[in-house]
C-alpha atoms as a PDB file:
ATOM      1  CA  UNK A   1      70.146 104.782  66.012  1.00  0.00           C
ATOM      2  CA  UNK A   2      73.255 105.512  67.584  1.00  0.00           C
ATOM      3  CA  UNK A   3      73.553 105.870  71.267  1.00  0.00           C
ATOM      4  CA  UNK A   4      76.207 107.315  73.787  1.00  0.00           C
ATOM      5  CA  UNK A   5      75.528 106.465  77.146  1.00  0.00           C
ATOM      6  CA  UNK A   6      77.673 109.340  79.863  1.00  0.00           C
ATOM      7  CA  UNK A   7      78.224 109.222  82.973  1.00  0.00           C
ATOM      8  CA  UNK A   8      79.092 112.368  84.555  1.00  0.00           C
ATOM      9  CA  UNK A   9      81.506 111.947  87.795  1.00  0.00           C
ATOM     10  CA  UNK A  10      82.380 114.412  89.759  1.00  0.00           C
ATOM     11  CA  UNK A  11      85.347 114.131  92.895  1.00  0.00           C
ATOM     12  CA  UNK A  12      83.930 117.587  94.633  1.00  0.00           C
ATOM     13  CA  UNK A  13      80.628 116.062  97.127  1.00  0.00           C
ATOM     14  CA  UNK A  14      80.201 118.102 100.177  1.00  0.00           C
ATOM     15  CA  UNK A  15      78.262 114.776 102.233  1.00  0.00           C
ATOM     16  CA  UNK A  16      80.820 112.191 100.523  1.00  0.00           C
ATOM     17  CA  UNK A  17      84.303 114.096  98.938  1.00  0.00           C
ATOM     18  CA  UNK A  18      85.832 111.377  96.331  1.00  0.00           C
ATOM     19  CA  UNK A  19      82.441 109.175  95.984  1.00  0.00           C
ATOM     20  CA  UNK A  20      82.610 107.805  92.211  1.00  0.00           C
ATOM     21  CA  UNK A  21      86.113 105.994  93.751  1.00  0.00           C
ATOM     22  CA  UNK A  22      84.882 104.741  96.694  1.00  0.00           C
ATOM     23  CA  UNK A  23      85.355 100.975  96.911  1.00  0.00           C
ATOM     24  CA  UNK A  24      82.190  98.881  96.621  1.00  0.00           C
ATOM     25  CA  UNK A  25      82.465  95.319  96.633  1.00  0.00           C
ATOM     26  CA  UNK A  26      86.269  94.867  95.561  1.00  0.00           C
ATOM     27  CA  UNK A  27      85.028  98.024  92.774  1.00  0.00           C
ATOM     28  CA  UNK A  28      84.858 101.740  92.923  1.00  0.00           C
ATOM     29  CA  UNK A  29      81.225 102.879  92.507  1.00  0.00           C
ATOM     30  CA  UNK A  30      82.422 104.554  88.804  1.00  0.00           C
ATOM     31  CA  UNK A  31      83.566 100.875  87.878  1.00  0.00           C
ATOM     32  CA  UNK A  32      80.246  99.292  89.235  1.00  0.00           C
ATOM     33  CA  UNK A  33      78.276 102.437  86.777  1.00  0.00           C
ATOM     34  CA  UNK A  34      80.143 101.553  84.195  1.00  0.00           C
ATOM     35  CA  UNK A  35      79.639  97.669  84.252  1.00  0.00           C
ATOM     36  CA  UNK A  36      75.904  98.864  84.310  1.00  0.00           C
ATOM     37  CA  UNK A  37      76.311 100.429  80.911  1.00  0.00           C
ATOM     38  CA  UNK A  38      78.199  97.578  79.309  1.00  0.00           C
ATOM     39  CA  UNK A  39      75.390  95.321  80.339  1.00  0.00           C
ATOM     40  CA  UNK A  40      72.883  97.686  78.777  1.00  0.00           C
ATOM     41  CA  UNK A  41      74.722  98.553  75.607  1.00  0.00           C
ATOM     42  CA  UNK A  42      74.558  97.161  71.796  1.00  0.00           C
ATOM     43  CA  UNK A  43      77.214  97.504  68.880  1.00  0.00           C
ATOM     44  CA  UNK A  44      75.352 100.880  68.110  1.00  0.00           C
ATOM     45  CA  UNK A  45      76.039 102.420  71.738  1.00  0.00           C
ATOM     46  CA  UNK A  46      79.375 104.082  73.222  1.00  0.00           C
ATOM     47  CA  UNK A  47      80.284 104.701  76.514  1.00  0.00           C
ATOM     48  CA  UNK A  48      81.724 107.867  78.271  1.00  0.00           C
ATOM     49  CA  UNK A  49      82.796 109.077  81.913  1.00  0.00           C
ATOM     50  CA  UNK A  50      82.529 112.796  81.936  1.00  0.00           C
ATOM     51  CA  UNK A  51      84.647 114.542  84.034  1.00  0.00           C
ATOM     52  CA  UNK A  52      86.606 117.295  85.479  1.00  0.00           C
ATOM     53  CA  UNK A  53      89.028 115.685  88.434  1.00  0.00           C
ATOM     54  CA  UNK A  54      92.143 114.403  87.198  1.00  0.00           C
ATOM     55  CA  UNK A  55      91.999 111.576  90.211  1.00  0.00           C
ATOM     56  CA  UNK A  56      88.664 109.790  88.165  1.00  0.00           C
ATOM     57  CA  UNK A  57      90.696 110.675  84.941  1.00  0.00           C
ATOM     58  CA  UNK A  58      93.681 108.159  85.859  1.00  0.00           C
ATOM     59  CA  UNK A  59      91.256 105.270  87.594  1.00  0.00           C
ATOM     60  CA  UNK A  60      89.293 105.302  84.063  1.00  0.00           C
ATOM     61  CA  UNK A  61      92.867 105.089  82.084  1.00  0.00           C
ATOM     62  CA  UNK A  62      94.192 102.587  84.842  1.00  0.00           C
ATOM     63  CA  UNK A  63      90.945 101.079  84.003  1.00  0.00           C
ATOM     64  CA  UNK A  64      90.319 100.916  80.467  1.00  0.00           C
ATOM     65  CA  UNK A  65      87.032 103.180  80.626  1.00  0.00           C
ATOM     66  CA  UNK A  66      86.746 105.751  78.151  1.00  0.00           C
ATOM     67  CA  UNK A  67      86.744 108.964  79.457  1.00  0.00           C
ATOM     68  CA  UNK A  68      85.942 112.917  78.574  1.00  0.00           C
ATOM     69  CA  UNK A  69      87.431 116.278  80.367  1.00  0.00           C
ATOM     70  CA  UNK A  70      84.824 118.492  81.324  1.00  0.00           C
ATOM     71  CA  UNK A  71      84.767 122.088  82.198  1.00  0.00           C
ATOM     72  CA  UNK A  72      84.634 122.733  86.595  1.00  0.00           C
ATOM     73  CA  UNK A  73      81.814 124.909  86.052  1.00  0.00           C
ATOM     74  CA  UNK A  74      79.004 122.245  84.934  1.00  0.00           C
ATOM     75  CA  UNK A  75      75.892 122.799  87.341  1.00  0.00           C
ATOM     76  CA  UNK A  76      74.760 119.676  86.515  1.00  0.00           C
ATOM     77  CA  UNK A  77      75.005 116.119  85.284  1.00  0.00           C
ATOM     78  CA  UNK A  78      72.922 117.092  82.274  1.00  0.00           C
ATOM     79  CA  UNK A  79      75.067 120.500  81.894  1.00  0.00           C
ATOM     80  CA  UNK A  80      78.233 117.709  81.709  1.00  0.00           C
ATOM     81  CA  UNK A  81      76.431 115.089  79.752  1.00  0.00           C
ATOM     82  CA  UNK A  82      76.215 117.948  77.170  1.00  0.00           C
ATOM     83  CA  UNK A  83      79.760 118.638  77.549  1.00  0.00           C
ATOM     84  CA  UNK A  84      80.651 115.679  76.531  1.00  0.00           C
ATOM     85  CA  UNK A  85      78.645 115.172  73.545  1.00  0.00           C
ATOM     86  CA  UNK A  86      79.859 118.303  72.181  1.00  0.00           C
ATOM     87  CA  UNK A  87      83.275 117.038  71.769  1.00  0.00           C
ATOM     88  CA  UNK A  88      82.151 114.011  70.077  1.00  0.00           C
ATOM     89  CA  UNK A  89      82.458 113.643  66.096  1.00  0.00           C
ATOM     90  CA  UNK A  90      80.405 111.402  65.546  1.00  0.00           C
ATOM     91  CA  UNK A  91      77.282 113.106  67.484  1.00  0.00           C
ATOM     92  CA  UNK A  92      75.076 110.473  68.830  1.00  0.00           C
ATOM     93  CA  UNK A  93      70.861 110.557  68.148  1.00  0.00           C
ATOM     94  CA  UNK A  94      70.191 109.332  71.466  1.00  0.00           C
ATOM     95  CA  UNK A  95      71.525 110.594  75.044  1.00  0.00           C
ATOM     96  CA  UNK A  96      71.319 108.855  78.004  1.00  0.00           C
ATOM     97  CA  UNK A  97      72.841 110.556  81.406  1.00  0.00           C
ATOM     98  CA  UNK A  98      73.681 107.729  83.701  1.00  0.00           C
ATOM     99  CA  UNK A  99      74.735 109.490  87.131  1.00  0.00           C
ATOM    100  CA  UNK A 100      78.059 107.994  88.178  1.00  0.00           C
ATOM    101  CA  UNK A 101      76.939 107.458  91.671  1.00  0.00           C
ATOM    102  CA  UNK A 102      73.764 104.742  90.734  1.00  0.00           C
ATOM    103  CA  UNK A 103      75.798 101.678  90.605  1.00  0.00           C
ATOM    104  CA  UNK A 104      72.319  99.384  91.799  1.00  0.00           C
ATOM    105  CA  UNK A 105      70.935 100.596  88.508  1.00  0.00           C
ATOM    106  CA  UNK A 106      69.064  97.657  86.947  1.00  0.00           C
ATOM    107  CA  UNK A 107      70.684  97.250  82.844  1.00  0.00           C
ATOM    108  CA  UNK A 108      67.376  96.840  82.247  1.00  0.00           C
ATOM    109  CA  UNK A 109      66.036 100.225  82.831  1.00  0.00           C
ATOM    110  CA  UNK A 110      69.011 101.591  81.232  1.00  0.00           C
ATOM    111  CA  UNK A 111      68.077  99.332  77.703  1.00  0.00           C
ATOM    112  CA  UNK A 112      64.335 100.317  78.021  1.00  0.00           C
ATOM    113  CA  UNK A 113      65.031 103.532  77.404  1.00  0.00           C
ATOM    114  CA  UNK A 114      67.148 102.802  74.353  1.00  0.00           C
ATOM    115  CA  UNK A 115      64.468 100.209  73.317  1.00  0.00           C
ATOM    116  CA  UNK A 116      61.785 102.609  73.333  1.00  0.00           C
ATOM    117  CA  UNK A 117      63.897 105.238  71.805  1.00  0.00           C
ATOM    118  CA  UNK A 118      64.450 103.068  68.978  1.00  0.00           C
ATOM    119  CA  UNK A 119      60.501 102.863  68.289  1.00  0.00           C
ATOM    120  CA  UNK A 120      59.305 106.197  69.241  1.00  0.00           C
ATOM    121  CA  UNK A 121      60.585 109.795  66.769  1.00  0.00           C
ATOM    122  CA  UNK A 122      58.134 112.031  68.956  1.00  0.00           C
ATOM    123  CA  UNK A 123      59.407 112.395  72.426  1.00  0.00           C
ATOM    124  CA  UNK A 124      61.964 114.798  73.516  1.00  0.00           C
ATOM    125  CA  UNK A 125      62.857 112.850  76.906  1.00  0.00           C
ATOM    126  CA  UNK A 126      62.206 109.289  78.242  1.00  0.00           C
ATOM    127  CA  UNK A 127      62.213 108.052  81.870  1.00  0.00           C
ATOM    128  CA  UNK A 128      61.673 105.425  83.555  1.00  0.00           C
ATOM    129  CA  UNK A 129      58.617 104.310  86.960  1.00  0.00           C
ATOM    130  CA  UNK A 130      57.656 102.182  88.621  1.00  0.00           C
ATOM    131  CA  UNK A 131      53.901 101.510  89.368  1.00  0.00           C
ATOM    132  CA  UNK A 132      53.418 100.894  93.188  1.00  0.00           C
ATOM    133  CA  UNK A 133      51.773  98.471  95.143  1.00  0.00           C
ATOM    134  CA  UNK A 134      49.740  99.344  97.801  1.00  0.00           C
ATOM    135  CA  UNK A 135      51.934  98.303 100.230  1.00  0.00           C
ATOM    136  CA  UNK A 136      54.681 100.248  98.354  1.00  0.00           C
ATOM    137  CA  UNK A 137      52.430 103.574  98.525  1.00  0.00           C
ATOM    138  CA  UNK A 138      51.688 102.969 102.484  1.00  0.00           C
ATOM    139  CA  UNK A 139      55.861 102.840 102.465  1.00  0.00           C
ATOM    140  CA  UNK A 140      56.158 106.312 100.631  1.00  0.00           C
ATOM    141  CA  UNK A 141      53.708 107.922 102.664  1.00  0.00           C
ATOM    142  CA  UNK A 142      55.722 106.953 105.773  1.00  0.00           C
ATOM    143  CA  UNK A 143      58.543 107.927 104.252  1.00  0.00           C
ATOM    144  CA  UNK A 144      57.785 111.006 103.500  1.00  0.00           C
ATOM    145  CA  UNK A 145      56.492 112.298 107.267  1.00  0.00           C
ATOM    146  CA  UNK A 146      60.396 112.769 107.799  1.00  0.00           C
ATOM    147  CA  UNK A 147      61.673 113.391 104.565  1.00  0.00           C
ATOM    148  CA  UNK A 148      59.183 115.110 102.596  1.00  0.00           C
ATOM    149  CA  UNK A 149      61.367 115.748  99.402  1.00  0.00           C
ATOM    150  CA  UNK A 150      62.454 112.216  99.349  1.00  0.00           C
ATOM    151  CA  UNK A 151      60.881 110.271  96.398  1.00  0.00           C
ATOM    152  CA  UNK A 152      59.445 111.735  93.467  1.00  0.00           C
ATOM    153  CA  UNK A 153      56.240 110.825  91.685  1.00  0.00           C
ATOM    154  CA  UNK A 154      54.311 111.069  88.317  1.00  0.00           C
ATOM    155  CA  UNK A 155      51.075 111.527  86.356  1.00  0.00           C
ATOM    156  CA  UNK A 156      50.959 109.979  83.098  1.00  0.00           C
ATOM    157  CA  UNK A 157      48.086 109.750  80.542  1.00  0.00           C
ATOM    158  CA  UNK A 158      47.098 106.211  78.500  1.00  0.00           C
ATOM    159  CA  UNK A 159      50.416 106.635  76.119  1.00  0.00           C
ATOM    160  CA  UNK A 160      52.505 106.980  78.776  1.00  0.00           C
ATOM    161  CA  UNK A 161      53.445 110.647  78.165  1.00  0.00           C
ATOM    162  CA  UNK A 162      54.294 112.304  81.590  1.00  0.00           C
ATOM    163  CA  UNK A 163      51.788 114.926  82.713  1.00  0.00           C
ATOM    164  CA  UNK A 164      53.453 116.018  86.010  1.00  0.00           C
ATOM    165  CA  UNK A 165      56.244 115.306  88.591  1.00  0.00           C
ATOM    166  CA  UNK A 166      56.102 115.994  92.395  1.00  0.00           C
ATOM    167  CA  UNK A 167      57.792 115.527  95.265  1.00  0.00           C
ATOM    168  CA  UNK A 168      54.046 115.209  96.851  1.00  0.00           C
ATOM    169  CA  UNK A 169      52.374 111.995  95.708  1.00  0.00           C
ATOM    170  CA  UNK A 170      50.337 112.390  92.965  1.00  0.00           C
ATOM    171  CA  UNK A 171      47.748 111.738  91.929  1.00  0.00           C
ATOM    172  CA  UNK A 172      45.754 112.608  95.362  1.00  0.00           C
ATOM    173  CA  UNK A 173      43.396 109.505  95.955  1.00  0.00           C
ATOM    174  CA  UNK A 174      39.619 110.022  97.406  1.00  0.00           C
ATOM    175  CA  UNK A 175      38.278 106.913  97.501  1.00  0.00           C
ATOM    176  CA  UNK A 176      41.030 104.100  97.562  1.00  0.00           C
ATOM    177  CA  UNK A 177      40.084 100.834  95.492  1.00  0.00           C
ATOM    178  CA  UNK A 178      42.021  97.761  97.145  1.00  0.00           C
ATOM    179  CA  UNK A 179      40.645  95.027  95.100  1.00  0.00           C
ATOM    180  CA  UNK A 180      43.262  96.237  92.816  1.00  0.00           C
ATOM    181  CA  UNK A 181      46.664  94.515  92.830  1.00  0.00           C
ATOM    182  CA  UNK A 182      48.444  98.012  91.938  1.00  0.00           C
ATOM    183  CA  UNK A 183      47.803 101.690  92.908  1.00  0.00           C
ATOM    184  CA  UNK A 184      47.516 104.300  90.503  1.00  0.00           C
ATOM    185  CA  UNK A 185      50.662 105.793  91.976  1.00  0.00           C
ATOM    186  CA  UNK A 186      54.015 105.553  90.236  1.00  0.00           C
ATOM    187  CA  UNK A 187      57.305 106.834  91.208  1.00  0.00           C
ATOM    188  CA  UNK A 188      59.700 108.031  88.969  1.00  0.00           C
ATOM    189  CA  UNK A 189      63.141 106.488  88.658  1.00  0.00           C
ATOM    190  CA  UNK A 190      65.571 109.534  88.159  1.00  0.00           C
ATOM    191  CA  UNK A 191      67.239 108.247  84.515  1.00  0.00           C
ATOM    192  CA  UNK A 192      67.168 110.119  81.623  1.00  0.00           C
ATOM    193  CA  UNK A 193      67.733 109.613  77.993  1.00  0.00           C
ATOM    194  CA  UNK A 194      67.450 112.717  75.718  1.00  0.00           C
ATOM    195  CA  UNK A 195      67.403 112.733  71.900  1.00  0.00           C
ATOM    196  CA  UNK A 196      70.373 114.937  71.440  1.00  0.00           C
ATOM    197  CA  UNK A 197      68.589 118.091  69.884  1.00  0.00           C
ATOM    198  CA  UNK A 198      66.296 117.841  73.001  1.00  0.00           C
ATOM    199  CA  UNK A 199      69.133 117.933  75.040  1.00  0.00           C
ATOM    200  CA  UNK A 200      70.916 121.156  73.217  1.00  0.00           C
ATOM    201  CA  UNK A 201      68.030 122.777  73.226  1.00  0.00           C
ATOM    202  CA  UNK A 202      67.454 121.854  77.426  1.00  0.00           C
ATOM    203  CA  UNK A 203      70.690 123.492  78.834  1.00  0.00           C
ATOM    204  CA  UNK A 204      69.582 126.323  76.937  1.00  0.00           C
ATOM    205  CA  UNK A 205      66.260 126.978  78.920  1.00  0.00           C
ATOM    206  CA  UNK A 206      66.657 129.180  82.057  1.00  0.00           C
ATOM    207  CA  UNK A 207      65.850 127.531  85.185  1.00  0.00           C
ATOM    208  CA  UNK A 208      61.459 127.599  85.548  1.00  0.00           C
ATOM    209  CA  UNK A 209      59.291 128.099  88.461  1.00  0.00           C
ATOM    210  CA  UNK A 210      58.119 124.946  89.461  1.00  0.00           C
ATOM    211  CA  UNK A 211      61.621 122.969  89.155  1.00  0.00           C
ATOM    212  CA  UNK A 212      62.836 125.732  91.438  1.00  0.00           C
ATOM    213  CA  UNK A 213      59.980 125.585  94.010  1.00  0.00           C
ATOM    214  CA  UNK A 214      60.098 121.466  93.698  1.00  0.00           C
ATOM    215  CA  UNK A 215      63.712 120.855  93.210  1.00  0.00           C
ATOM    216  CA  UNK A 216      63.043 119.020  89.585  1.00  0.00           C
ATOM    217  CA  UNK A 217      65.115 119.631  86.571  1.00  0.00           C
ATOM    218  CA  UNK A 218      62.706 117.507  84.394  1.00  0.00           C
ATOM    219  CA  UNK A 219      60.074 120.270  85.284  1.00  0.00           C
ATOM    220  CA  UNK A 220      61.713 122.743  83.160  1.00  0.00           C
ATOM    221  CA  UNK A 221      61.755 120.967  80.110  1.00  0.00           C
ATOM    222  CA  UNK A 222      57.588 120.303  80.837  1.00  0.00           C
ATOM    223  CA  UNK A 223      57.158 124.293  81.885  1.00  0.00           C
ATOM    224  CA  UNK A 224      58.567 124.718  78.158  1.00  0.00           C
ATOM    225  CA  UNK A 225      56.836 122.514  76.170  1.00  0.00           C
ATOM    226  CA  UNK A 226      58.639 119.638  75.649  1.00  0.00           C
ATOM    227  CA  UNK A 227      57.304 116.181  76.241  1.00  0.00           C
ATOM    228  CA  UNK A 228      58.489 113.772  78.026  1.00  0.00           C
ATOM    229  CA  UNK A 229      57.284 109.799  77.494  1.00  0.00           C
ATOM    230  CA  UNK A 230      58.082 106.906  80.560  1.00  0.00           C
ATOM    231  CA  UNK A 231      58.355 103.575  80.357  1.00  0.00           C
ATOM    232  CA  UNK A 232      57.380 100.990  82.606  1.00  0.00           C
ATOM    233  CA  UNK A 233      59.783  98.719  85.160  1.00  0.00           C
ATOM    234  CA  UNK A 234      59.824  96.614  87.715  1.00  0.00           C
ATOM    235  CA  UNK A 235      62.501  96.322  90.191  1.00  0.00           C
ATOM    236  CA  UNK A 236      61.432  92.466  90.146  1.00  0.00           C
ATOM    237  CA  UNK A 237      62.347  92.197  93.930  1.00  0.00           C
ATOM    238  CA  UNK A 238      65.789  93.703  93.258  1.00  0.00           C
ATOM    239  CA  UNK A 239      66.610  96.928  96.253  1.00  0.00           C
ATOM    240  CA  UNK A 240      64.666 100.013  94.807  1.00  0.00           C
ATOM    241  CA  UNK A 241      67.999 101.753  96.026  1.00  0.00           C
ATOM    242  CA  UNK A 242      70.330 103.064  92.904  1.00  0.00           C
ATOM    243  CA  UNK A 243      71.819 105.961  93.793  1.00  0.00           C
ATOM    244  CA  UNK A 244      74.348 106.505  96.777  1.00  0.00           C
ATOM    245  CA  UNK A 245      74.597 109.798  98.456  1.00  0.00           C
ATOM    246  CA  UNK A 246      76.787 109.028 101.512  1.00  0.00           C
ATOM    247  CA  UNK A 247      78.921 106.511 103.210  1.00  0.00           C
ATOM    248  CA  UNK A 248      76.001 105.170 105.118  1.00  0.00           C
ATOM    249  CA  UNK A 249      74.054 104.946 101.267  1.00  0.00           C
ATOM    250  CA  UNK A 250      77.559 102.813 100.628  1.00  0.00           C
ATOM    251  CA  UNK A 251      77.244 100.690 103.797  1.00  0.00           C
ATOM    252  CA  UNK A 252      73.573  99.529 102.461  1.00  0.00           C
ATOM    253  CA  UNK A 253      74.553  99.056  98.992  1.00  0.00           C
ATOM    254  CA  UNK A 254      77.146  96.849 100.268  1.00  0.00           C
ATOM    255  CA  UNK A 255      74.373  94.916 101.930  1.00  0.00           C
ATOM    256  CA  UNK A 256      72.188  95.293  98.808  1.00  0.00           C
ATOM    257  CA  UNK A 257      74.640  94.138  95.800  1.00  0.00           C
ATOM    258  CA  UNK A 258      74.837  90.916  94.922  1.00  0.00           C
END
């Protein structure tokens, strides 16, 4: 199975203008993302920046990261993840779209996804969660009394095939059981790998209801049918913090990496 692992970067970020080259740790985040990737890869898996700002263009070539020009208009990382893979000869069977501003991204999460890629034929998209403890879930719903649409969370059934996402946490819980070491909530990680037919056919699908009224790209590709299987991590006491949004996100990571 051949894998290409992009990493969509974009210079244009209205909270945080030139993000992927801020410096983190003697690195630029992009350089960080990228180390990610190389840590998660195998001799069947390349590795791609996809762009559209000449300034990340020359810090990949300064830095010996292989790199692909993108068109401005690309809505999303997913819409540029595709771009990339379309000017690709040798087309990959397995996409995974590693945002380029997630430099805390365990490797691990990244190779579970090829893992179970390589074992399962049948699922269009895998992502991974987390199960949370019930300390965890007291966290979220504090959390979430100030920002609501912070966090996202999943219902799976016994295969691990993804029922729903919500910003809400789901499931809702009448009777709480706290004999039991975990809750039955888990929270979804926001990592994607596509087989790439999955993913053509994905950027094709308008915009659905429920991503719109949620805010959830993966809901669109649920609203239409397509399934979606998770796999299970575990941050292992490692910060639950990946992505970074603004230069206060990069003051904590700078706390957080090791």
């Amino acid at each position: 199975m051949k894998t290409a692992i992009i990493i969509p970067a974009r210079y244009g970020s209205t909270r945080f203008p030139g993000k992927p080259l801020a410096i983190l740790k003697g690195k630029t985040i992009l350089e960080h993302v990228y180390d990610v990737a190389k840590a998660a890869s195998d001799s069947n898996t390349t590795i791609h920046v996809a762009t559209d700002d000449d300034r990340i263009a020359t810090h990949c070539t300064d830095k010996n990261i292989p790199f692909l020009m993108t068109p401005s208009d690309c809505a999303t990382g997913t819409d540029r993840a595709m771009a990339a893979i379309s000017q690709m000869t040798d087309k990959p069977d397995f996409v995974i779209n590693l945002q380029g501003d997630a430099p805390l991204t365990p490797p691990d999460f990244v190779r579970a996804l090829i893992d179970e890629a390589q074992q399962s034929n049948t699922a269009d998209i895998i992502t991974p969660v987390t199960q949370l403890s019930w300390e965890e879930l007291d966290q979220l719903r504090d959390h979430k009394k100030t920002t609501p649409f912070s966090g996202t969370t999943a219902t799976i059934d016994q295969s691990g095939r993804a029922l729903w996402f919500s910003k809400n946490i789901i499931p809702a819980i009448r009777k709480e059981n706290r004999t039991l070491p975990l809750s039955p909530v888990y929270r979804h990680i926001g990592l994607y790998g596509y087989k790439r037919e999955s993913l053509e056919k994905y950027i094709t699908l308008p915009a659905s209801l429920y991503e719109d009224l949620e805010g959830l790209e993966q809901l669109r590709a649920l609203e239409n049918g397509m399934t979606i299987q998770t796999v299970l991590v575990d941050y292992k006491g490692r910060p639950a913090m990946t992505g970074i949004d603004s230069p206060e996100d990069l003051s904590r990571a700078e706390k957080l990496l090791v």
